[in-house]
PDB file of N, CA and C in Angstrom:
ATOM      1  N   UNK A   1     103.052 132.113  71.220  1.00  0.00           N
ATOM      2  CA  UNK A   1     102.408 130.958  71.818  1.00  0.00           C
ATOM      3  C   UNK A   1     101.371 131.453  72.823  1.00  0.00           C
ATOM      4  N   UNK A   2     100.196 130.956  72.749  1.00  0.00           N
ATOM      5  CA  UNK A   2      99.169 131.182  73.924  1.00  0.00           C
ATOM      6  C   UNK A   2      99.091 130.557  74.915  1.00  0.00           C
ATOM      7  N   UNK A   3      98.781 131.435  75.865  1.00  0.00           N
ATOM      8  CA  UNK A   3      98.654 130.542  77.021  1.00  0.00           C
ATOM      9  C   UNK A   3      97.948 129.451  77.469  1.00  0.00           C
ATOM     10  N   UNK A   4      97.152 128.773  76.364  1.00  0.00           N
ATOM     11  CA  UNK A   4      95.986 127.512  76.667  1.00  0.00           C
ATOM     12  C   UNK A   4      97.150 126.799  75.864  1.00  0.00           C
ATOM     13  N   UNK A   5      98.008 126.848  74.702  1.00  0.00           N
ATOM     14  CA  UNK A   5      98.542 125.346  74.831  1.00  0.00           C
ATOM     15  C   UNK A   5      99.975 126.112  75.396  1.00  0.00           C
ATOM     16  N   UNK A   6     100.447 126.395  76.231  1.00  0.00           N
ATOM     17  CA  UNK A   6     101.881 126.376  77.107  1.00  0.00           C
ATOM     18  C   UNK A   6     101.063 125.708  78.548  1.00  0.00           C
ATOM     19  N   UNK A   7     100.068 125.579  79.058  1.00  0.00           N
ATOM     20  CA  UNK A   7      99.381 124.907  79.977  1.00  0.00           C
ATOM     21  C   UNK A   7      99.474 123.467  79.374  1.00  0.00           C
ATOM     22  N   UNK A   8      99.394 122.897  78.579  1.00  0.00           N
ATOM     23  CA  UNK A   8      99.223 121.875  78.237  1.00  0.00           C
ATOM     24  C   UNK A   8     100.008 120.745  78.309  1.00  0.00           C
ATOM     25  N   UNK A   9      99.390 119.849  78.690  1.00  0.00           N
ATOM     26  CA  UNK A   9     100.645 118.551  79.805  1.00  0.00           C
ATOM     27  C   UNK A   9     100.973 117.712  78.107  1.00  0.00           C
ATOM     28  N   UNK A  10     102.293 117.217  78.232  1.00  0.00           N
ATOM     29  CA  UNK A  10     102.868 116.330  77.170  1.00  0.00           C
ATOM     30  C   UNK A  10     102.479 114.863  77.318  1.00  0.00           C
ATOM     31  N   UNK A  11     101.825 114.655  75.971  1.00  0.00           N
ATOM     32  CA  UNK A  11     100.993 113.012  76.577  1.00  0.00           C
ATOM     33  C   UNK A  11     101.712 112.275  76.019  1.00  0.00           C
ATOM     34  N   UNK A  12     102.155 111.104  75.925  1.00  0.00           N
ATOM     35  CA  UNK A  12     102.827 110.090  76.708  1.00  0.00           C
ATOM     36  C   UNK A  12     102.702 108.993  75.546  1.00  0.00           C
ATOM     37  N   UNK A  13     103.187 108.763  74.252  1.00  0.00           N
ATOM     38  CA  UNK A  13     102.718 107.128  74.119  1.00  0.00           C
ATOM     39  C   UNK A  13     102.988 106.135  74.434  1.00  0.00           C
ATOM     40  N   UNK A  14     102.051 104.793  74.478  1.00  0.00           N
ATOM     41  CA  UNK A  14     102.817 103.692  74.746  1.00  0.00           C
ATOM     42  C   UNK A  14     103.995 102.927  74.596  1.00  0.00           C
ATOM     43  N   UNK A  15     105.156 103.480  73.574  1.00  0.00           N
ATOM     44  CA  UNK A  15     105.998 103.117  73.685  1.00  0.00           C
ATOM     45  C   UNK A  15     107.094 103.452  74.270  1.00  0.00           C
ATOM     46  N   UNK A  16     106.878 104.994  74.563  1.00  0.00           N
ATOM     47  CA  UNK A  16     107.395 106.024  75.107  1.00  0.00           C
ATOM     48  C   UNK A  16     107.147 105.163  76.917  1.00  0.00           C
ATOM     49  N   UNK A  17     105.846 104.967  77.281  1.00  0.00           N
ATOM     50  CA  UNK A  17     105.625 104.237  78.793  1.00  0.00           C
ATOM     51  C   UNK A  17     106.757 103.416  78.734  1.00  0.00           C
ATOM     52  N   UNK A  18     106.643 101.899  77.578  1.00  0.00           N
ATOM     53  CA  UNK A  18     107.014 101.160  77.667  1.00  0.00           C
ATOM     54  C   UNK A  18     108.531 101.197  78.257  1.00  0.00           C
ATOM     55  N   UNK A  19     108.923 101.983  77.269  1.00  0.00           N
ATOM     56  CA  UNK A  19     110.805 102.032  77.257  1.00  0.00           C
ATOM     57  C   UNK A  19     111.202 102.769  79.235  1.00  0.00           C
ATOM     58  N   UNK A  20     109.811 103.675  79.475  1.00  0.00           N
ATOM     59  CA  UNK A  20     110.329 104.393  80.861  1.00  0.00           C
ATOM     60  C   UNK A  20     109.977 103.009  82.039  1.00  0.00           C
ATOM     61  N   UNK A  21     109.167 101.981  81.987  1.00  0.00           N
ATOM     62  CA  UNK A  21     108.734 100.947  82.660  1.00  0.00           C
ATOM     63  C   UNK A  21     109.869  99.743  82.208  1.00  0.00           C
ATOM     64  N   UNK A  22     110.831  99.806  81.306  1.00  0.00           N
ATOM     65  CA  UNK A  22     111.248  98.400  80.807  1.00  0.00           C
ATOM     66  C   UNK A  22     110.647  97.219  80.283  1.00  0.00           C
ATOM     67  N   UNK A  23     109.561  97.621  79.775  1.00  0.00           N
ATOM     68  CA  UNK A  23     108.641  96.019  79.163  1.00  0.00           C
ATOM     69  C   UNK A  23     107.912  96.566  77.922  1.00  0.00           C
ATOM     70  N   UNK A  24     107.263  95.814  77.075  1.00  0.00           N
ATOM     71  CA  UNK A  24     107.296  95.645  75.762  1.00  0.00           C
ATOM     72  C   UNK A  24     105.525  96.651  75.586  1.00  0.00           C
ATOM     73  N   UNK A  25     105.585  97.207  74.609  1.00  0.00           N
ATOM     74  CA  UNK A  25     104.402  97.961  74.391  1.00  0.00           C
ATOM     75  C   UNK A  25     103.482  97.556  74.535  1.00  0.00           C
ATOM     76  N   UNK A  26     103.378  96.220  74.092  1.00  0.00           N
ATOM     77  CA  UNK A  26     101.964  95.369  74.446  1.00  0.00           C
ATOM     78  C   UNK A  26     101.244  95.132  75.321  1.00  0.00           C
ATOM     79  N   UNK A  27     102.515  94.943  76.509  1.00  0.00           N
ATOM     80  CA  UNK A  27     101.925  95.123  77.768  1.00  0.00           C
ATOM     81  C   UNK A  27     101.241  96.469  78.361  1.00  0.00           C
ATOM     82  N   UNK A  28     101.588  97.610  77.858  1.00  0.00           N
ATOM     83  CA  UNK A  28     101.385  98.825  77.734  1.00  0.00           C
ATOM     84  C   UNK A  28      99.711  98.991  77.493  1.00  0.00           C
ATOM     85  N   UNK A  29      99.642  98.453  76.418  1.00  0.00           N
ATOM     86  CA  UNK A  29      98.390  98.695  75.592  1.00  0.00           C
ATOM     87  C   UNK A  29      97.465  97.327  76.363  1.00  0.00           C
ATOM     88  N   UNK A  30      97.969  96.477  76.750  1.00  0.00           N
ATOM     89  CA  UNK A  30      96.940  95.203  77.781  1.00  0.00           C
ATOM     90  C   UNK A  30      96.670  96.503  79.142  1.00  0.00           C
ATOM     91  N   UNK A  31      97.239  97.365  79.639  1.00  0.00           N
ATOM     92  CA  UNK A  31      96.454  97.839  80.593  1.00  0.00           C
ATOM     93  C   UNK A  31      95.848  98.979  80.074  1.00  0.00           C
ATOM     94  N   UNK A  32      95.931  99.235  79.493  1.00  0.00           N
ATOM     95  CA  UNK A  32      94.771 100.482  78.811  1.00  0.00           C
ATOM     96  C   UNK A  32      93.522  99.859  78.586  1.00  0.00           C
ATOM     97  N   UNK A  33      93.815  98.821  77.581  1.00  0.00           N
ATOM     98  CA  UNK A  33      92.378  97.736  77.608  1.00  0.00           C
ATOM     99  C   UNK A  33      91.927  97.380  78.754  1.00  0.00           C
ATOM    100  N   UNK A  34      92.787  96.817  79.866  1.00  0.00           N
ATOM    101  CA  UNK A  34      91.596  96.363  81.013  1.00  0.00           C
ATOM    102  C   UNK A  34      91.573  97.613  81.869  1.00  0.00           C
ATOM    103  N   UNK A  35      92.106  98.817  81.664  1.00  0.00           N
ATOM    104  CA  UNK A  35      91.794  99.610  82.780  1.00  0.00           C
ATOM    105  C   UNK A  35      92.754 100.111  83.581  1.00  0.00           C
ATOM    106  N   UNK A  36      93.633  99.510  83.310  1.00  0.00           N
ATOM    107  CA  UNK A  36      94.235  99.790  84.705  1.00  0.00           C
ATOM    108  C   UNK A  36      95.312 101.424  84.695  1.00  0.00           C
ATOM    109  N   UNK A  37      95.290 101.460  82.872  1.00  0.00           N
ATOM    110  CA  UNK A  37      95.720 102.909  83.137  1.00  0.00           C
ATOM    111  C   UNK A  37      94.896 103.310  82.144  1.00  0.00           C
ATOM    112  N   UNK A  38      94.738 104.775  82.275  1.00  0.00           N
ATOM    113  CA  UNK A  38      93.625 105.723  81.521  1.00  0.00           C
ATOM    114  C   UNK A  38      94.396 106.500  80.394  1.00  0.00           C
ATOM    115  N   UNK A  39      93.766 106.151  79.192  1.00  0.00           N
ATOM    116  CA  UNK A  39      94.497 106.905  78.198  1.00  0.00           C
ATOM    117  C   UNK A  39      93.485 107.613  77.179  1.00  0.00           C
ATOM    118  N   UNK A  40      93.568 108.666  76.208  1.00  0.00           N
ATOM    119  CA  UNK A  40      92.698 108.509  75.598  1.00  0.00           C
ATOM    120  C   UNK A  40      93.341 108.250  73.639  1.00  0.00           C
ATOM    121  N   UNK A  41      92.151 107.694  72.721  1.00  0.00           N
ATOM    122  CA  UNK A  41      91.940 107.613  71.343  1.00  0.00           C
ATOM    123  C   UNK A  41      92.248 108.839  70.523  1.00  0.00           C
ATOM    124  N   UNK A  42      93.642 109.285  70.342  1.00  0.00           N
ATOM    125  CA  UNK A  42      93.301 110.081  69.315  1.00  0.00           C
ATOM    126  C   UNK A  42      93.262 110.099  67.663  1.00  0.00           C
ATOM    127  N   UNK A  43      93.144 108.732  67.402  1.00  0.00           N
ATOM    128  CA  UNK A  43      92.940 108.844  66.156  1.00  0.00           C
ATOM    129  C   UNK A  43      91.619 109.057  65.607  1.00  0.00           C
ATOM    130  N   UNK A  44      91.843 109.483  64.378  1.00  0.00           N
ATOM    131  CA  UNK A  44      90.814 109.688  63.848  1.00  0.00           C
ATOM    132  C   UNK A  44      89.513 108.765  63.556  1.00  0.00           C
ATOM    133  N   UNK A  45      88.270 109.498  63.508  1.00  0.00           N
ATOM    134  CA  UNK A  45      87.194 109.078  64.131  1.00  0.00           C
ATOM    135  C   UNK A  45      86.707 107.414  63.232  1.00  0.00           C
ATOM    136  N   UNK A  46      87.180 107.652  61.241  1.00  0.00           N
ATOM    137  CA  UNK A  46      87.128 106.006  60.574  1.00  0.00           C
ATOM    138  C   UNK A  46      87.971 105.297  60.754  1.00  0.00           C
ATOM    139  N   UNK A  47      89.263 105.744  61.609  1.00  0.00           N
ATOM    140  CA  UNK A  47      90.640 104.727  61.696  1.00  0.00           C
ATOM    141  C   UNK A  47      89.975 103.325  62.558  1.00  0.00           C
ATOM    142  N   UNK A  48      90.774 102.445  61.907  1.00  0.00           N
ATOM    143  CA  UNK A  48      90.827 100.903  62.559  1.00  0.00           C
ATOM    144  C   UNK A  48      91.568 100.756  63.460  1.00  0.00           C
ATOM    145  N   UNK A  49      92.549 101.654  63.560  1.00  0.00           N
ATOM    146  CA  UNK A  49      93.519 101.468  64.600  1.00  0.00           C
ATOM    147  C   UNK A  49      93.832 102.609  65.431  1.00  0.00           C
ATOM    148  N   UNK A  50      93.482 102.501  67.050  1.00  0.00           N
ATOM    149  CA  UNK A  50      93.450 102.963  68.035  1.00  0.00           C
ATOM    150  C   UNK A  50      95.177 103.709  67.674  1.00  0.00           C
ATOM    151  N   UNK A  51      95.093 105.467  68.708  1.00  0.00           N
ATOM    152  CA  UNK A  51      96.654 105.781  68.622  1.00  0.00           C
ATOM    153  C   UNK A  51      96.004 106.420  70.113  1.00  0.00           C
ATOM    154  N   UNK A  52      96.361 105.833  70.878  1.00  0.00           N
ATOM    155  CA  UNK A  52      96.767 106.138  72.260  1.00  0.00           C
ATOM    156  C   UNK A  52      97.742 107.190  73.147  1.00  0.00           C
ATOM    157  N   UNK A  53      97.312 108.204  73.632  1.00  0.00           N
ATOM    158  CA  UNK A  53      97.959 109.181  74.511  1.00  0.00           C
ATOM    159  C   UNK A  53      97.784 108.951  75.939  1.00  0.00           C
ATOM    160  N   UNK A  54      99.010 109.298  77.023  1.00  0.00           N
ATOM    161  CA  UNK A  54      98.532 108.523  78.289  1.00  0.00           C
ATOM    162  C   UNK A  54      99.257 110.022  78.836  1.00  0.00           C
ATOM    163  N   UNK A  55      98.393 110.673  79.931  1.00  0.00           N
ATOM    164  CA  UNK A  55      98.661 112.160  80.232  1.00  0.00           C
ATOM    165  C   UNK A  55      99.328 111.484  81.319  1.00  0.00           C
ATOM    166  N   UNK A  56     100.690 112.261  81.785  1.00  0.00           N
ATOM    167  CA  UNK A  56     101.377 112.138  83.214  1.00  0.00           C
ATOM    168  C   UNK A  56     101.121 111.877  84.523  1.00  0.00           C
ATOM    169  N   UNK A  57      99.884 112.474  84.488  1.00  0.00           N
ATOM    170  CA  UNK A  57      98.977 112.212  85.886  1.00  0.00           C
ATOM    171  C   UNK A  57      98.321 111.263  85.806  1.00  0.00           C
ATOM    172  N   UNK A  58      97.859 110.924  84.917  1.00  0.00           N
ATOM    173  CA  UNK A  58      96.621 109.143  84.628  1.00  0.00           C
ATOM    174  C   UNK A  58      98.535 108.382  84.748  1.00  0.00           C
ATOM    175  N   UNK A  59      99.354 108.437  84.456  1.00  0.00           N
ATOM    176  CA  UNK A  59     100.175 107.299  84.742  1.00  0.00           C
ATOM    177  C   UNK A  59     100.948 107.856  86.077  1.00  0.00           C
ATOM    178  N   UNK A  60     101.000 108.679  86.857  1.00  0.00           N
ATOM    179  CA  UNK A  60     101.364 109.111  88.277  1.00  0.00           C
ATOM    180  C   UNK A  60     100.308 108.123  89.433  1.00  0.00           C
ATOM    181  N   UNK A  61      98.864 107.958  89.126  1.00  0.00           N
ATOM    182  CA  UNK A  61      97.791 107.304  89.116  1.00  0.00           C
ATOM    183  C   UNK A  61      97.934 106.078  89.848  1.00  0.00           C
ATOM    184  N   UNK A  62      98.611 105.420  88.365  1.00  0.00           N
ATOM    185  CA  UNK A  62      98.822 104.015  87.936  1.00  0.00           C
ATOM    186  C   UNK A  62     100.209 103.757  88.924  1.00  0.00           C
ATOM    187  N   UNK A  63     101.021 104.131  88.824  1.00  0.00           N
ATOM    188  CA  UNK A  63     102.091 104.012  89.706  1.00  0.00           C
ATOM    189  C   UNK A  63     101.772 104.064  90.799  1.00  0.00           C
ATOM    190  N   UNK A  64     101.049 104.903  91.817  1.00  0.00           N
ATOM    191  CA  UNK A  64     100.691 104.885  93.090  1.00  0.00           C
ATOM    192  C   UNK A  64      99.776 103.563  93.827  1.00  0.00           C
ATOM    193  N   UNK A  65      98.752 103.463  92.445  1.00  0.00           N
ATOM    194  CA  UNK A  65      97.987 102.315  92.669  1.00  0.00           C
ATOM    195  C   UNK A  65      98.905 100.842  92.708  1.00  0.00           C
ATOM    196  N   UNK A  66     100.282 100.827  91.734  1.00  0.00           N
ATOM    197  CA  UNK A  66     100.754  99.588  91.640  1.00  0.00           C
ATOM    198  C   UNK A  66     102.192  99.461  92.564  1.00  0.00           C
ATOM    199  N   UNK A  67     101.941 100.718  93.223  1.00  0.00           N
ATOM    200  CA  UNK A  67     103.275 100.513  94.345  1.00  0.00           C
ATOM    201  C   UNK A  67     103.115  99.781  95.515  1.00  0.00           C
ATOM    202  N   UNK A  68     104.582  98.901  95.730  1.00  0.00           N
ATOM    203  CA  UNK A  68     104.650  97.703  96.714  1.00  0.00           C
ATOM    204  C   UNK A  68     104.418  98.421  98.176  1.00  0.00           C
ATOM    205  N   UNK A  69     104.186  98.076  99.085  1.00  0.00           N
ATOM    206  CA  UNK A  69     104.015  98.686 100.331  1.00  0.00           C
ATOM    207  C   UNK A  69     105.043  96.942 101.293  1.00  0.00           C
ATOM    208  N   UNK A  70     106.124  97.139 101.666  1.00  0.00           N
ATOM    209  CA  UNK A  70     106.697  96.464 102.741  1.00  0.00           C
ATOM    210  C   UNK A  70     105.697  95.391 103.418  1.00  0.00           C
ATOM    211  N   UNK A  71     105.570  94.250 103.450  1.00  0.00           N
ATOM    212  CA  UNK A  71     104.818  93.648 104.236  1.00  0.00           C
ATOM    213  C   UNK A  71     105.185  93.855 105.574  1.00  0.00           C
ATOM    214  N   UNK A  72     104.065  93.460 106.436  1.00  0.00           N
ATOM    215  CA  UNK A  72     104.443  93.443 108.044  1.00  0.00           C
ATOM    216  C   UNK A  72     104.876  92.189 108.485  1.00  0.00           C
ATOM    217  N   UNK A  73     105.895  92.709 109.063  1.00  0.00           N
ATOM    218  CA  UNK A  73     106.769  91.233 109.889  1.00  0.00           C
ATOM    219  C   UNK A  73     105.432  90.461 110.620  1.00  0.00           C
ATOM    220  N   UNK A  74     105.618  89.186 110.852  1.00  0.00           N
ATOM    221  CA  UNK A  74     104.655  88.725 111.533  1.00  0.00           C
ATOM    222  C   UNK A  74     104.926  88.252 112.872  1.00  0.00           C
ATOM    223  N   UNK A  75     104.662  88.842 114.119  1.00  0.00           N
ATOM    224  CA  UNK A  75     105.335  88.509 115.153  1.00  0.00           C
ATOM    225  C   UNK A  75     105.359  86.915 115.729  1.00  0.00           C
ATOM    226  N   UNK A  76     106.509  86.666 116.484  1.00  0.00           N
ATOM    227  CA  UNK A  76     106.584  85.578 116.641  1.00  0.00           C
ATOM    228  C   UNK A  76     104.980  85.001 117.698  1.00  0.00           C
ATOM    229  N   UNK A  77     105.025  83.893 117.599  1.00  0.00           N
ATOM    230  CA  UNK A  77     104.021  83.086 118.671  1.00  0.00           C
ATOM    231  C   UNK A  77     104.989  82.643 119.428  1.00  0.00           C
ATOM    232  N   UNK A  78     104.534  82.686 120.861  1.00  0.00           N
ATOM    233  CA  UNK A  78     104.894  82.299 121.696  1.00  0.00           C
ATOM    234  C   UNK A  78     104.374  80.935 121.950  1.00  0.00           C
ATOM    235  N   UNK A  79     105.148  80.004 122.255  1.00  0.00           N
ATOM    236  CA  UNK A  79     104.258  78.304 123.168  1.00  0.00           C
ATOM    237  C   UNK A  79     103.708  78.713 124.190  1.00  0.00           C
ATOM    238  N   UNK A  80     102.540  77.912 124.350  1.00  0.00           N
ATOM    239  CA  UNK A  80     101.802  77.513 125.667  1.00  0.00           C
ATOM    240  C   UNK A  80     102.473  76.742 126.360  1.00  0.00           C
ATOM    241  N   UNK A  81     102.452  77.608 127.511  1.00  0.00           N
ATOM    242  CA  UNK A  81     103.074  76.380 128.619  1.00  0.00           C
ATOM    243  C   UNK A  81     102.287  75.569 128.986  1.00  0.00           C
ATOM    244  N   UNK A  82     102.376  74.558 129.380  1.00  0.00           N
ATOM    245  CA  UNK A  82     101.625  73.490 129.632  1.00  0.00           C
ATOM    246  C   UNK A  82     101.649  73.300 131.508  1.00  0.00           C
ATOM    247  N   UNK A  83     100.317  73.139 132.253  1.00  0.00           N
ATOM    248  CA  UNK A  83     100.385  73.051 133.320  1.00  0.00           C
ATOM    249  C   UNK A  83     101.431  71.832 134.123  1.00  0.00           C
ATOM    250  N   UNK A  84     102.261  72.105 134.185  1.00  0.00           N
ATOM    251  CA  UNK A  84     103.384  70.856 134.576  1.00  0.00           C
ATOM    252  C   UNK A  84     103.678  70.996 136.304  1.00  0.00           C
ATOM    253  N   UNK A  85     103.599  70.186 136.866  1.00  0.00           N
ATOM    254  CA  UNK A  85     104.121  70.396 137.918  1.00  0.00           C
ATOM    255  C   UNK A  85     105.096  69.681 138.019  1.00  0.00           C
ATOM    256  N   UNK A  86     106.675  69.705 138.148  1.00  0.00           N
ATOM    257  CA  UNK A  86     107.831  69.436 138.630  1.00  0.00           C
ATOM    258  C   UNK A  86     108.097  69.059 139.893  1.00  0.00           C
ATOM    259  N   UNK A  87     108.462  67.698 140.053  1.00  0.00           N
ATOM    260  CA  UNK A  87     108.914  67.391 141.478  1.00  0.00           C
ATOM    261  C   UNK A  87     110.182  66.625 141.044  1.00  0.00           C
ATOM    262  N   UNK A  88     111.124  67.307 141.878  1.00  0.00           N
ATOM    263  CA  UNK A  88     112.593  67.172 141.907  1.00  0.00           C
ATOM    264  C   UNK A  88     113.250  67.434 143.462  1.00  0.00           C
TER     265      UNK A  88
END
Protein backbone atom coordinates (compact mmCIF):
# COMPACT_ATOMS: atom_id res chain seq x y z
CA UNK A 1 0.00 0.00 0.00
CA UNK A 2 1.31 3.57 -0.73
CA UNK A 3 1.45 6.16 1.16
CA UNK A 4 -0.99 8.65 -0.91
CA UNK A 5 -3.96 6.30 -0.43
CA UNK A 6 -3.17 5.19 3.51
CA UNK A 7 -3.47 9.24 3.86
CA UNK A 8 -6.70 9.08 2.54
CA UNK A 9 -9.84 10.10 4.69
CA UNK A 10 -12.96 7.47 4.36
CA UNK A 11 -15.88 9.34 2.68
CA UNK A 12 -19.02 9.01 4.08
CA UNK A 13 -22.38 8.23 2.17
CA UNK A 14 -25.55 9.58 2.74
CA UNK A 15 -26.97 6.84 4.18
CA UNK A 16 -24.17 5.97 6.14
CA UNK A 17 -24.75 10.15 7.60
CA UNK A 18 -28.21 9.34 7.78
CA UNK A 19 -28.22 6.19 10.10
CA UNK A 20 -25.11 8.21 12.34
CA UNK A 21 -27.71 11.50 12.58
CA UNK A 22 -31.04 9.28 13.02
CA UNK A 23 -33.14 10.69 10.05
CA UNK A 24 -33.94 9.49 6.68
CA UNK A 25 -31.43 9.91 3.65
CA UNK A 26 -33.41 12.39 2.04
CA UNK A 27 -32.94 14.68 4.41
CA UNK A 28 -29.29 13.96 3.96
CA UNK A 29 -29.26 14.66 0.34
CA UNK A 30 -31.85 18.12 0.96
CA UNK A 31 -28.64 19.55 2.62
CA UNK A 32 -26.15 18.77 0.14
CA UNK A 33 -28.55 20.43 -2.35
CA UNK A 34 -28.99 23.62 -0.42
CA UNK A 35 -25.55 23.70 0.95
CA UNK A 36 -25.47 23.23 4.02
CA UNK A 37 -23.11 20.26 3.88
CA UNK A 38 -20.34 19.83 1.23
CA UNK A 39 -20.08 16.68 -0.58
CA UNK A 40 -18.73 15.75 -3.72
CA UNK A 41 -20.33 13.72 -7.30
CA UNK A 42 -18.67 10.72 -7.85
CA UNK A 43 -20.44 9.25 -10.36
CA UNK A 44 -19.69 8.95 -13.51
CA UNK A 45 -19.49 11.82 -15.81
CA UNK A 46 -23.16 10.41 -18.38
CA UNK A 47 -24.85 9.09 -15.12
CA UNK A 48 -28.37 10.65 -14.32
CA UNK A 49 -27.94 9.97 -10.99
CA UNK A 50 -25.78 11.85 -8.58
CA UNK A 51 -23.60 9.19 -5.97
CA UNK A 52 -22.52 11.41 -3.28
CA UNK A 53 -19.37 11.19 -0.87
CA UNK A 54 -19.32 13.48 2.26
CA UNK A 55 -15.46 13.62 3.71
CA UNK A 56 -15.40 13.71 7.74
CA UNK A 57 -14.29 17.11 8.00
CA UNK A 58 -17.01 18.81 5.50
CA UNK A 59 -19.47 16.96 8.07
CA UNK A 60 -17.23 17.94 11.42
CA UNK A 61 -18.07 21.49 9.57
CA UNK A 62 -21.67 20.96 9.48
CA UNK A 63 -21.96 19.86 13.02
CA UNK A 64 -20.13 22.81 14.48
CA UNK A 65 -22.13 25.16 12.33
CA UNK A 66 -25.51 23.35 13.54
CA UNK A 67 -24.57 23.12 17.23
CA UNK A 68 -27.04 24.55 19.92
CA UNK A 69 -25.21 27.09 22.08
CA UNK A 70 -27.37 27.47 25.70
CA UNK A 71 -29.37 30.58 25.52
CA UNK A 72 -28.69 33.41 28.01
CA UNK A 73 -30.88 33.66 30.97
CA UNK A 74 -32.51 36.94 30.73
CA UNK A 75 -32.09 38.92 33.81
CA UNK A 76 -34.84 39.89 35.79
CA UNK A 77 -36.28 43.73 35.51
CA UNK A 78 -36.57 45.36 38.30
CA UNK A 79 -39.96 47.93 38.97
CA UNK A 80 -39.69 51.51 39.08
CA UNK A 81 -40.41 52.91 42.11
CA UNK A 82 -42.67 55.42 41.87
CA UNK A 83 -42.07 58.84 43.68
CA UNK A 84 -44.51 58.23 46.69
CA UNK A 85 -44.39 60.06 49.62
CA UNK A 86 -45.91 58.24 52.71
CA UNK A 87 -47.49 59.97 55.54
CA UNK A 88 -48.35 57.76 58.40
Amino acid sequence: MSTATATLPIMLTPPAVAKRYGVKPERILGWIRSGEIRAIDVSSKGSKRPRFRIDPKDLEVFELRRSVVPAKKPSRRRRQQADVTEYF
